[in-house]
N, C-alpha and C. Protein backbone atom coordinates (compact mmCIF):
# COMPACT_ATOMS: atom_id res chain seq x y z
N UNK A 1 108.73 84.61 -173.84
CA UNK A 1 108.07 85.26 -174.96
C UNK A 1 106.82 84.49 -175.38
N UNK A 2 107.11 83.49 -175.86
CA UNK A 2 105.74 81.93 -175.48
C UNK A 2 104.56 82.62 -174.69
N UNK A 3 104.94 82.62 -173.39
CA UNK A 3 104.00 82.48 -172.87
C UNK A 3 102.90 83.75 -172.61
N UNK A 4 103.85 85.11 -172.74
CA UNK A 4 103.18 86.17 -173.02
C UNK A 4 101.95 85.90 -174.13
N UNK A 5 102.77 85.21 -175.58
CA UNK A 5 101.45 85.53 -176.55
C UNK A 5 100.32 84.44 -176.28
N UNK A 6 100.44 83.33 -175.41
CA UNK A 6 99.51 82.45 -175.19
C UNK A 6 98.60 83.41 -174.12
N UNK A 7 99.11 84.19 -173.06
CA UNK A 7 98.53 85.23 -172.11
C UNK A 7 97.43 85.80 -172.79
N UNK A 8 97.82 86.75 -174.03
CA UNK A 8 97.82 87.72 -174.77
C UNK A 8 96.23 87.02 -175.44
N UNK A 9 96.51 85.84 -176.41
CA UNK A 9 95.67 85.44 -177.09
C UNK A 9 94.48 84.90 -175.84
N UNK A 10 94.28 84.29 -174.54
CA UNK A 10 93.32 84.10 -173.84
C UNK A 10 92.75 85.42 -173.27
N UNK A 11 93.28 86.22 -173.19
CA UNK A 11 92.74 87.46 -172.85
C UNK A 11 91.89 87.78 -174.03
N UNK A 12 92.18 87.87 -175.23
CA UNK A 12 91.40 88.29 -176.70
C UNK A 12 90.17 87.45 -176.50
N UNK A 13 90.64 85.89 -176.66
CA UNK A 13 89.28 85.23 -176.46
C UNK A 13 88.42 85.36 -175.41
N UNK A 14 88.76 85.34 -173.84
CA UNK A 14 88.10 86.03 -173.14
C UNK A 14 87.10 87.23 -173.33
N UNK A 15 87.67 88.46 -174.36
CA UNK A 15 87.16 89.48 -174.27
C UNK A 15 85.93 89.46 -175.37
N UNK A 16 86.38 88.56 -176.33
CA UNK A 16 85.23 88.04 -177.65
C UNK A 16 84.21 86.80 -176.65
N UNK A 17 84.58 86.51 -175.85
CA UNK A 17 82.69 85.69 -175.18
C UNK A 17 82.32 86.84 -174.25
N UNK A 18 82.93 87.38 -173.90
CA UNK A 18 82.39 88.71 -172.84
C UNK A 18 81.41 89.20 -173.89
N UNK A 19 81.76 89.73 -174.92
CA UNK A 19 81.28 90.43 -176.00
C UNK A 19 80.06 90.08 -176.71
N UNK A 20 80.45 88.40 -176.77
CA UNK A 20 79.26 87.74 -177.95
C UNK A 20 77.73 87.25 -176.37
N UNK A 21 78.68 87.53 -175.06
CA UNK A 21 77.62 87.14 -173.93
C UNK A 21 76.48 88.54 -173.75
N UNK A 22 77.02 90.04 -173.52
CA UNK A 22 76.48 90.80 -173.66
C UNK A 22 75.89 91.32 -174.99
N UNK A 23 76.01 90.97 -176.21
CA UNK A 23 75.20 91.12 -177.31
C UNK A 23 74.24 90.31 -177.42
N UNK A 24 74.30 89.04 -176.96
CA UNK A 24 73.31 88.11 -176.72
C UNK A 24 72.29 88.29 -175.76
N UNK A 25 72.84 89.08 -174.45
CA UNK A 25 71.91 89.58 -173.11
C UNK A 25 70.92 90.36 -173.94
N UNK A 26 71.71 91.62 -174.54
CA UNK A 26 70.94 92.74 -175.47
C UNK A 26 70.00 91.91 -176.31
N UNK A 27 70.27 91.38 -177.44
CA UNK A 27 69.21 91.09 -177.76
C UNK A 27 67.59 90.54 -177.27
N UNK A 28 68.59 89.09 -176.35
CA UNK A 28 67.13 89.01 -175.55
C UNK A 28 66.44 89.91 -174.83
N UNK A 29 66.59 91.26 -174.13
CA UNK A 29 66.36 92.03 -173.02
C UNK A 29 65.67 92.72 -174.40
N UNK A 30 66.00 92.98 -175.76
CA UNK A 30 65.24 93.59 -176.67
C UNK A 30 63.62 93.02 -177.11
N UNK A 31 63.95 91.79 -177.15
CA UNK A 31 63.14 90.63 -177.74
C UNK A 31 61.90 90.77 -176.54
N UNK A 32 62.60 90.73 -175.19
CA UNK A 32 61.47 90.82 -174.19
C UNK A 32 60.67 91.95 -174.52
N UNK A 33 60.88 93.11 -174.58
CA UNK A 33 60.63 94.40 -174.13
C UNK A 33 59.64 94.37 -175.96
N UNK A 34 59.87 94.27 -176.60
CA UNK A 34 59.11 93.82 -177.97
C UNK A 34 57.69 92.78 -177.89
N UNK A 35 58.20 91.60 -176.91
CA UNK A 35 57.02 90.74 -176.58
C UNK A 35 56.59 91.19 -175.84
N UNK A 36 56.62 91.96 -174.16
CA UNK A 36 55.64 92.52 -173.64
C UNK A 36 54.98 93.74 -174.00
N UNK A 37 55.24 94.67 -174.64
CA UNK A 37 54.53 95.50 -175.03
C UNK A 37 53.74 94.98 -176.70
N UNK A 38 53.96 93.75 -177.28
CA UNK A 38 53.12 93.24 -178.63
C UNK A 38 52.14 92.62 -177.76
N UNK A 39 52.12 91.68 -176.25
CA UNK A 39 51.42 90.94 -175.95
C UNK A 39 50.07 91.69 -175.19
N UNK A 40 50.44 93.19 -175.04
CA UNK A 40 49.48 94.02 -174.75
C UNK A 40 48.48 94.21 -175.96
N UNK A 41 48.85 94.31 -177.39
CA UNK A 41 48.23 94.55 -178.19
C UNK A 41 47.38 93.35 -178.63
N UNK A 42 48.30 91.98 -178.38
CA UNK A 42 47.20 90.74 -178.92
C UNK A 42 46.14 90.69 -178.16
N UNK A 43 46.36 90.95 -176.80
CA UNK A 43 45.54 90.53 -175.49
C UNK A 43 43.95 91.56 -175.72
N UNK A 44 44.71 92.51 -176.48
CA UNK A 44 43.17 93.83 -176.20
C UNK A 44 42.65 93.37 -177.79
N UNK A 45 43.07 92.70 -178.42
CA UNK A 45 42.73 92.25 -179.92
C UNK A 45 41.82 90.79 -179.28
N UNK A 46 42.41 90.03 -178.42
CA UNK A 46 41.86 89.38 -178.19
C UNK A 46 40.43 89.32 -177.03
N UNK A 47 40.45 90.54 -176.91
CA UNK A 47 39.55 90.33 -175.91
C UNK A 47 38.61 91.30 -176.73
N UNK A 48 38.38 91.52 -177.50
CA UNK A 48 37.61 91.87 -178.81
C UNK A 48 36.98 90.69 -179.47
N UNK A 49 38.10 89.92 -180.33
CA UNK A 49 37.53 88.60 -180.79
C UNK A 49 36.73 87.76 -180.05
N UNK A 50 37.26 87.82 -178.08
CA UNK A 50 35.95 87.26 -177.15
C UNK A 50 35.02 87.87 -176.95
N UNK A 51 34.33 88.69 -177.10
CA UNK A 51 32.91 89.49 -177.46
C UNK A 51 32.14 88.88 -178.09
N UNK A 52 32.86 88.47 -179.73
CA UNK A 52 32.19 88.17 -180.48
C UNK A 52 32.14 86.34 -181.04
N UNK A 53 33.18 85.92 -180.36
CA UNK A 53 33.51 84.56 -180.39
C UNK A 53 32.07 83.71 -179.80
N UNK A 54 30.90 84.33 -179.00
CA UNK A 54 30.10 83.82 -178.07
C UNK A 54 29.22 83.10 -179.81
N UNK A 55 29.39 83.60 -180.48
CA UNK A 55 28.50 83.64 -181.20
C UNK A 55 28.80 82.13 -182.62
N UNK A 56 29.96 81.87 -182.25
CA UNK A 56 30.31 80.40 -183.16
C UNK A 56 30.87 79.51 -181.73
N UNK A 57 30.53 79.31 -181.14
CA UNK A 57 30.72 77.99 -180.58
C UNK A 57 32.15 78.21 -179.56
N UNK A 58 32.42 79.12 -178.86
CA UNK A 58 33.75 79.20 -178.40
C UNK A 58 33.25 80.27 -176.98
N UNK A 59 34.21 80.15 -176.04
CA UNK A 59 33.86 80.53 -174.82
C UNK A 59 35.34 80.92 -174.13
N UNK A 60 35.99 82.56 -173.75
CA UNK A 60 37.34 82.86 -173.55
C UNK A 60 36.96 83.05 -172.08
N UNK A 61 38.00 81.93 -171.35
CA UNK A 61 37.48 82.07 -169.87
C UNK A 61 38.61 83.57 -169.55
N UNK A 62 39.24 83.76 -170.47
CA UNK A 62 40.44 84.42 -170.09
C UNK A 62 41.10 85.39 -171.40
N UNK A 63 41.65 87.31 -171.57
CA UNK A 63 42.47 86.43 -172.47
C UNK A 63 43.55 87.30 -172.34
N UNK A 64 43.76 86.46 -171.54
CA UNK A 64 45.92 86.87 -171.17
C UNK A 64 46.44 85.61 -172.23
N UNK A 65 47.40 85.69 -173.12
CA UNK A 65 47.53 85.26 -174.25
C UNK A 65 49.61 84.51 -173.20
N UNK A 66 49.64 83.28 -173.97
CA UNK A 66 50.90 82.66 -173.40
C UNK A 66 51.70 82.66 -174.10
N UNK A 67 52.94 83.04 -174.46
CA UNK A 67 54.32 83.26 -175.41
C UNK A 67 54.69 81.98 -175.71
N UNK A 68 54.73 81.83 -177.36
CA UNK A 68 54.97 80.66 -178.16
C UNK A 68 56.68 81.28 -178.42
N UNK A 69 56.94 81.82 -177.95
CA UNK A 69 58.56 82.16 -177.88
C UNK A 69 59.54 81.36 -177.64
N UNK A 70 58.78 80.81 -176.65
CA UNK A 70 59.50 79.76 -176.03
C UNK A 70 59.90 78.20 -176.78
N UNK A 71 59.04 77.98 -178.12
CA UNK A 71 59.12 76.95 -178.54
C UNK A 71 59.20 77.15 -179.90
N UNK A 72 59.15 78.57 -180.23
CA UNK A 72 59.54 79.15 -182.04
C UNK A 72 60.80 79.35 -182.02
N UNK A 73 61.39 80.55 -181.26
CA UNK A 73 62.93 81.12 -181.31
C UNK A 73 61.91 83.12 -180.35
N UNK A 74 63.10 82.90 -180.06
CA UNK A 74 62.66 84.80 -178.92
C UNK A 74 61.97 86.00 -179.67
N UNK A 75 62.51 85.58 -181.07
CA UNK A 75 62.21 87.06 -181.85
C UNK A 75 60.39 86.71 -182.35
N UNK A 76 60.00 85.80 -182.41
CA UNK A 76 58.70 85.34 -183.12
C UNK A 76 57.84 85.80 -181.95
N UNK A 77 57.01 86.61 -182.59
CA UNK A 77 56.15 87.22 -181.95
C UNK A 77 54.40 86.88 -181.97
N UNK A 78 54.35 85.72 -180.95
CA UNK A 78 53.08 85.08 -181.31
C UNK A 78 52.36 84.71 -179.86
N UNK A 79 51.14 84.49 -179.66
CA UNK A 79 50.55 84.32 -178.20
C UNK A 79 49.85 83.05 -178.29
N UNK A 80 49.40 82.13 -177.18
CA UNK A 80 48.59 80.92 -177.51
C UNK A 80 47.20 81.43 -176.69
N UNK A 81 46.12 81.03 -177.01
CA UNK A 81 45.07 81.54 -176.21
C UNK A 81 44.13 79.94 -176.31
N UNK A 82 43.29 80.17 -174.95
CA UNK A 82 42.45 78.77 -174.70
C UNK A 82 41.20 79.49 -174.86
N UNK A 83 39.89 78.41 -175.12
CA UNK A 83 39.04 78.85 -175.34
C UNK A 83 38.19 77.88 -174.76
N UNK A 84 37.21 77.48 -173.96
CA UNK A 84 36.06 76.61 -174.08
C UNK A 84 35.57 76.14 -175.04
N UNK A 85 34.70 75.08 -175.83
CA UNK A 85 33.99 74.77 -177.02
C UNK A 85 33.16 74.56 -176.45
N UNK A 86 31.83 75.61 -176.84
CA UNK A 86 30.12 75.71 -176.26
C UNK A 86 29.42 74.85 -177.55
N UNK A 87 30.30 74.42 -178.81
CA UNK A 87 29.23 73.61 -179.74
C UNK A 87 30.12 72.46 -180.06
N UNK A 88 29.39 71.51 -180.92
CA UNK A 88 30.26 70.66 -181.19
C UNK A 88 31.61 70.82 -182.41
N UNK A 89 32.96 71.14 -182.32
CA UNK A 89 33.47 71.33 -183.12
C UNK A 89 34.60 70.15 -183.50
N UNK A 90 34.01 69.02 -183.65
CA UNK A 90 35.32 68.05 -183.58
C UNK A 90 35.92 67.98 -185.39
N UNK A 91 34.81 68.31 -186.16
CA UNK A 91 35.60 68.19 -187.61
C UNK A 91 36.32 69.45 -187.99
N UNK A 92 37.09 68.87 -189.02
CA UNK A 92 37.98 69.93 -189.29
C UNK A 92 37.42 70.77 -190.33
N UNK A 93 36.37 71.08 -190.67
CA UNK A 93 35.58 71.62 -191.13
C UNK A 93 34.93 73.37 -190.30
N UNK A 94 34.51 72.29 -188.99
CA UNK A 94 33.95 73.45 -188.65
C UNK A 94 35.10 74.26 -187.59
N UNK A 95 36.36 73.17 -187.02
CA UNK A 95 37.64 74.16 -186.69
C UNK A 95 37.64 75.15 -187.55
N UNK A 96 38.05 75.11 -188.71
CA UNK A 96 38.74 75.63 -189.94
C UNK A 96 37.68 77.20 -189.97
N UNK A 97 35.82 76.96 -190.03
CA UNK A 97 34.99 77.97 -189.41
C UNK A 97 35.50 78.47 -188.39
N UNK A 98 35.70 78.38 -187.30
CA UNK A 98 35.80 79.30 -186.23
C UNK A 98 37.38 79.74 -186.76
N UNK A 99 38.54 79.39 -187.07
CA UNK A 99 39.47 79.86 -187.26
C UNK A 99 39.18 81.04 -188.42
N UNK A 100 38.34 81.05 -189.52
CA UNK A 100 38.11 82.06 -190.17
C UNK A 100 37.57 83.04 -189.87
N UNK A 101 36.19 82.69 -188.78
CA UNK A 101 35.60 83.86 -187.87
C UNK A 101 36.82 84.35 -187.31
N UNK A 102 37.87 84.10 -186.22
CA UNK A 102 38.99 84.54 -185.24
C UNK A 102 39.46 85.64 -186.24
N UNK A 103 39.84 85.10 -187.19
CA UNK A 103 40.71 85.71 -188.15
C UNK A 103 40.08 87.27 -189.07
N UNK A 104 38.56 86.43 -189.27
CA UNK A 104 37.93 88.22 -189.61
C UNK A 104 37.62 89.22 -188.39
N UNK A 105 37.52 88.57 -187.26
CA UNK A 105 37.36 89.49 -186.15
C UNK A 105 39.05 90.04 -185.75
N UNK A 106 40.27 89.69 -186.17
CA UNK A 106 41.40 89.96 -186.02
C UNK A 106 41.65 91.02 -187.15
N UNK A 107 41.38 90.96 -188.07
CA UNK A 107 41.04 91.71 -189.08
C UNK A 107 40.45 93.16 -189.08
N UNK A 108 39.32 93.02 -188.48
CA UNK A 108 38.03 94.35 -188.27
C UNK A 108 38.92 94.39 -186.72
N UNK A 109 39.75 94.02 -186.18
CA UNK A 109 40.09 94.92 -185.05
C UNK A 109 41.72 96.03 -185.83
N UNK A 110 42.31 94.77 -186.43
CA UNK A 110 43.53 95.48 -187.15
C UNK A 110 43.21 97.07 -187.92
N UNK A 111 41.91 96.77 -188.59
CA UNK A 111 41.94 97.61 -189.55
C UNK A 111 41.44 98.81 -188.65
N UNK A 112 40.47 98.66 -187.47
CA UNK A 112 40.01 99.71 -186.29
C UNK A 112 41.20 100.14 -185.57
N UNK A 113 42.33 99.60 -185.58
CA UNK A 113 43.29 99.81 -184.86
C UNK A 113 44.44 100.31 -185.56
N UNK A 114 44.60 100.54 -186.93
CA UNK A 114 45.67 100.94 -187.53
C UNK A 114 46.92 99.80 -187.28
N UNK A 115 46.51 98.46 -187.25
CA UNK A 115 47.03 97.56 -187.32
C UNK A 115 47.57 96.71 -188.93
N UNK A 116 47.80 97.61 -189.64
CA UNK A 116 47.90 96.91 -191.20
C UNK A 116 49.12 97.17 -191.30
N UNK A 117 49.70 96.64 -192.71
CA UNK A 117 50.74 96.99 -193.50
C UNK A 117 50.34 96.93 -194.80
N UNK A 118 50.64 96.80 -195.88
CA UNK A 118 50.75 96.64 -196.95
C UNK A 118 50.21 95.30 -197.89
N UNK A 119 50.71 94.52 -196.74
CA UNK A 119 50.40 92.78 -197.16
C UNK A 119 49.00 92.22 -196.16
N UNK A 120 48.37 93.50 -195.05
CA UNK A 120 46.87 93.09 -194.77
C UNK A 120 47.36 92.92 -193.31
N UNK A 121 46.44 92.68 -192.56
CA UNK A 121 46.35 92.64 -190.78
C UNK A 121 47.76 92.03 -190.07
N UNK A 122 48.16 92.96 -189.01
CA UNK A 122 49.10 92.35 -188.30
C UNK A 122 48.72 91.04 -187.76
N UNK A 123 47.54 90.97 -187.12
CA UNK A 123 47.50 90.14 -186.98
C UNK A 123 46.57 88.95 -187.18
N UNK A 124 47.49 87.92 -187.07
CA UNK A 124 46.74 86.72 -187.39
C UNK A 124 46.81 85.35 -186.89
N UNK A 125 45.43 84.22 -187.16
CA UNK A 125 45.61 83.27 -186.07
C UNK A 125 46.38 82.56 -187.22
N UNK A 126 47.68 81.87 -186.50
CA UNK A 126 48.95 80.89 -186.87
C UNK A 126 48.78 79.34 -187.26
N UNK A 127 47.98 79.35 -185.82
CA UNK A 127 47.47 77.74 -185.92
C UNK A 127 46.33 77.55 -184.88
N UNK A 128 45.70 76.15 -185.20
CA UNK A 128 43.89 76.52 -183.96
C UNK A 128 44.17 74.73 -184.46
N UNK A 129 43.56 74.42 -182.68
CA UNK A 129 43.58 72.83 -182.62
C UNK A 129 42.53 72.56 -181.31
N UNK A 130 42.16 71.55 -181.34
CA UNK A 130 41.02 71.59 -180.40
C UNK A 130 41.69 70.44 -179.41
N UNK A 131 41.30 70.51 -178.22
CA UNK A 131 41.95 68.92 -177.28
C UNK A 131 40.53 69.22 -175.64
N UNK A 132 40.36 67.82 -176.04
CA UNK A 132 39.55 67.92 -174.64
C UNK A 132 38.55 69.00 -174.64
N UNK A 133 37.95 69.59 -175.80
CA UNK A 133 36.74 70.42 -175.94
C UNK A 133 37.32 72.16 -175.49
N UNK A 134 38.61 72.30 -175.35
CA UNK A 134 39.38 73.04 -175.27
C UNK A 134 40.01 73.74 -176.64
N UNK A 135 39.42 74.65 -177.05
CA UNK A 135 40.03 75.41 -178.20
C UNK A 135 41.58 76.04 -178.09
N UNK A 136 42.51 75.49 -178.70
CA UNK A 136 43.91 76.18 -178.52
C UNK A 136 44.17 77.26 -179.76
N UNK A 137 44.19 78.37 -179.55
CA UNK A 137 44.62 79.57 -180.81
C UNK A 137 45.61 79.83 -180.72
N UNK A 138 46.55 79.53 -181.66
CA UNK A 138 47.83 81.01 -181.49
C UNK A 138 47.42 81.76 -182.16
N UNK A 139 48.20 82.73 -182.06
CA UNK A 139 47.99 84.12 -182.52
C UNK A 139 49.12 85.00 -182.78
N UNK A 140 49.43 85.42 -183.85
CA UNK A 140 50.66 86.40 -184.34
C UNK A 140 50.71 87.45 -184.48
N UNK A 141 51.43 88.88 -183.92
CA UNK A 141 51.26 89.98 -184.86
C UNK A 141 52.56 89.98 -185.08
N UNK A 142 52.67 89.94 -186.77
CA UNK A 142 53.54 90.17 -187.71
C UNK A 142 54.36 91.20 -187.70
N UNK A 143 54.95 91.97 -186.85
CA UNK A 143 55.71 93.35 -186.64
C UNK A 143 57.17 92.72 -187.15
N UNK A 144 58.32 91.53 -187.29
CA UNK A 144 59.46 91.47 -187.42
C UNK A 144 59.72 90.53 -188.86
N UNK A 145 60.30 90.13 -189.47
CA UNK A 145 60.68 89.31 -190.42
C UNK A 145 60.74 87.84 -189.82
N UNK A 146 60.90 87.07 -188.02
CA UNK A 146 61.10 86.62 -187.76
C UNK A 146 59.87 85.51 -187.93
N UNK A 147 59.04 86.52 -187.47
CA UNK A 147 57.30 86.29 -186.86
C UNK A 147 56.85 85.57 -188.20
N UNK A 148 57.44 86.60 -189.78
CA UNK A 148 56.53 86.28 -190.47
C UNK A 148 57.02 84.97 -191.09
N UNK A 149 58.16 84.67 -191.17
CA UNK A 149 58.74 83.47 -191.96
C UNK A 149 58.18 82.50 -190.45
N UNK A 150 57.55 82.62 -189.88
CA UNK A 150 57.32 81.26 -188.84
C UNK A 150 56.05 81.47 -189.57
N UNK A 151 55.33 82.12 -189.62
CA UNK A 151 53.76 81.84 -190.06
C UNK A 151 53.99 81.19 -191.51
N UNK A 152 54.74 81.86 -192.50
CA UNK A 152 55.14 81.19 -193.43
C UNK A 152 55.60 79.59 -193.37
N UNK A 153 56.44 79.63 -192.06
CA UNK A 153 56.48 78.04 -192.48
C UNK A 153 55.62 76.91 -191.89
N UNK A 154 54.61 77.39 -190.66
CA UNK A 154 53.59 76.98 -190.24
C UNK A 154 53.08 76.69 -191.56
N UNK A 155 52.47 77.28 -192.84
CA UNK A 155 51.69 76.99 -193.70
C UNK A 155 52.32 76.18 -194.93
N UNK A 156 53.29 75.70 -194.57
CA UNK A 156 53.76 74.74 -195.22
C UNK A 156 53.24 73.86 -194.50
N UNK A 157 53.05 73.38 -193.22
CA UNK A 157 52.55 72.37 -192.86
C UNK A 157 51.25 71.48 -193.25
């Protein structure tokens, strides 16, 4: 009789990681399918902002945008993008300029794009750091609750 309910109870637990393994698959396979079709939208946002980026000191050899997913959590929906620096931008002064240009050209694409909500442009740059004359941008569009409490706590920083 023992050993039936010890049977009984590994079968249950068995069937609860089966369970919590395929809800977990689902989500991520959701999370993907959310980041590749958002990373289409940063990429054509971003290759807008490189048009006009020629014009403060920045140079997009590229802009296929790289998933900060990997180092936020799956659901945060944000891209990193590189840039050349064509002027001198080593103070944080004139970073802080080009991050406000990024950000109004993210802006005038949101608002051309029916990219808003309520609280202003999906998207937006997260964080901007310069290394080796190399401009690093992330970049967010705000579509989940996940996305936005990371930008939120980015600005605690």
């Amino acid at each position: 009789m023992g050993a039936w309910i010890i049977f009984l109870l590994i079968i249950i637990v068995l069937f609860l990681l089966v369970g919590l393994y395929v809800k977990k698959k689902r989500i991520a396979k959701a999370a993907t399918i959310v980041r590749n079709s958002s990373e289409t939208i940063v990429d054509d946002a971003m290759k807008f902002v490189a048009e006009t980026s020629k014009n403060f000191g920045v140079s997009f050899s590229g802009t296929k945008g790289n998933s900060v997913a990997d180092v936020w959590g799956q659901l945060v929906v944000g891209f990193n993008y590189k840039a050349e620096v064509t002027q001198e931008l080593s103070d944080t002064k004139n970073i802080s300029g080009v991050r406000e240009k990024i950000d109004l050209a993210l802006k005038d694409y949101s608002k051309e794009h029916h990219l808003e909500d309520r609280e202003g442009p999906l998207l937006r740059v997260s964080d901007i750091w310069i290394n080796d004359r190399i401009l690093d941008i992330d970049v967010v569009y705000l579509i989940n609750q996940q996305t936005k409490d990371y930008l939120k706590d980015l600005s605690k920083l």
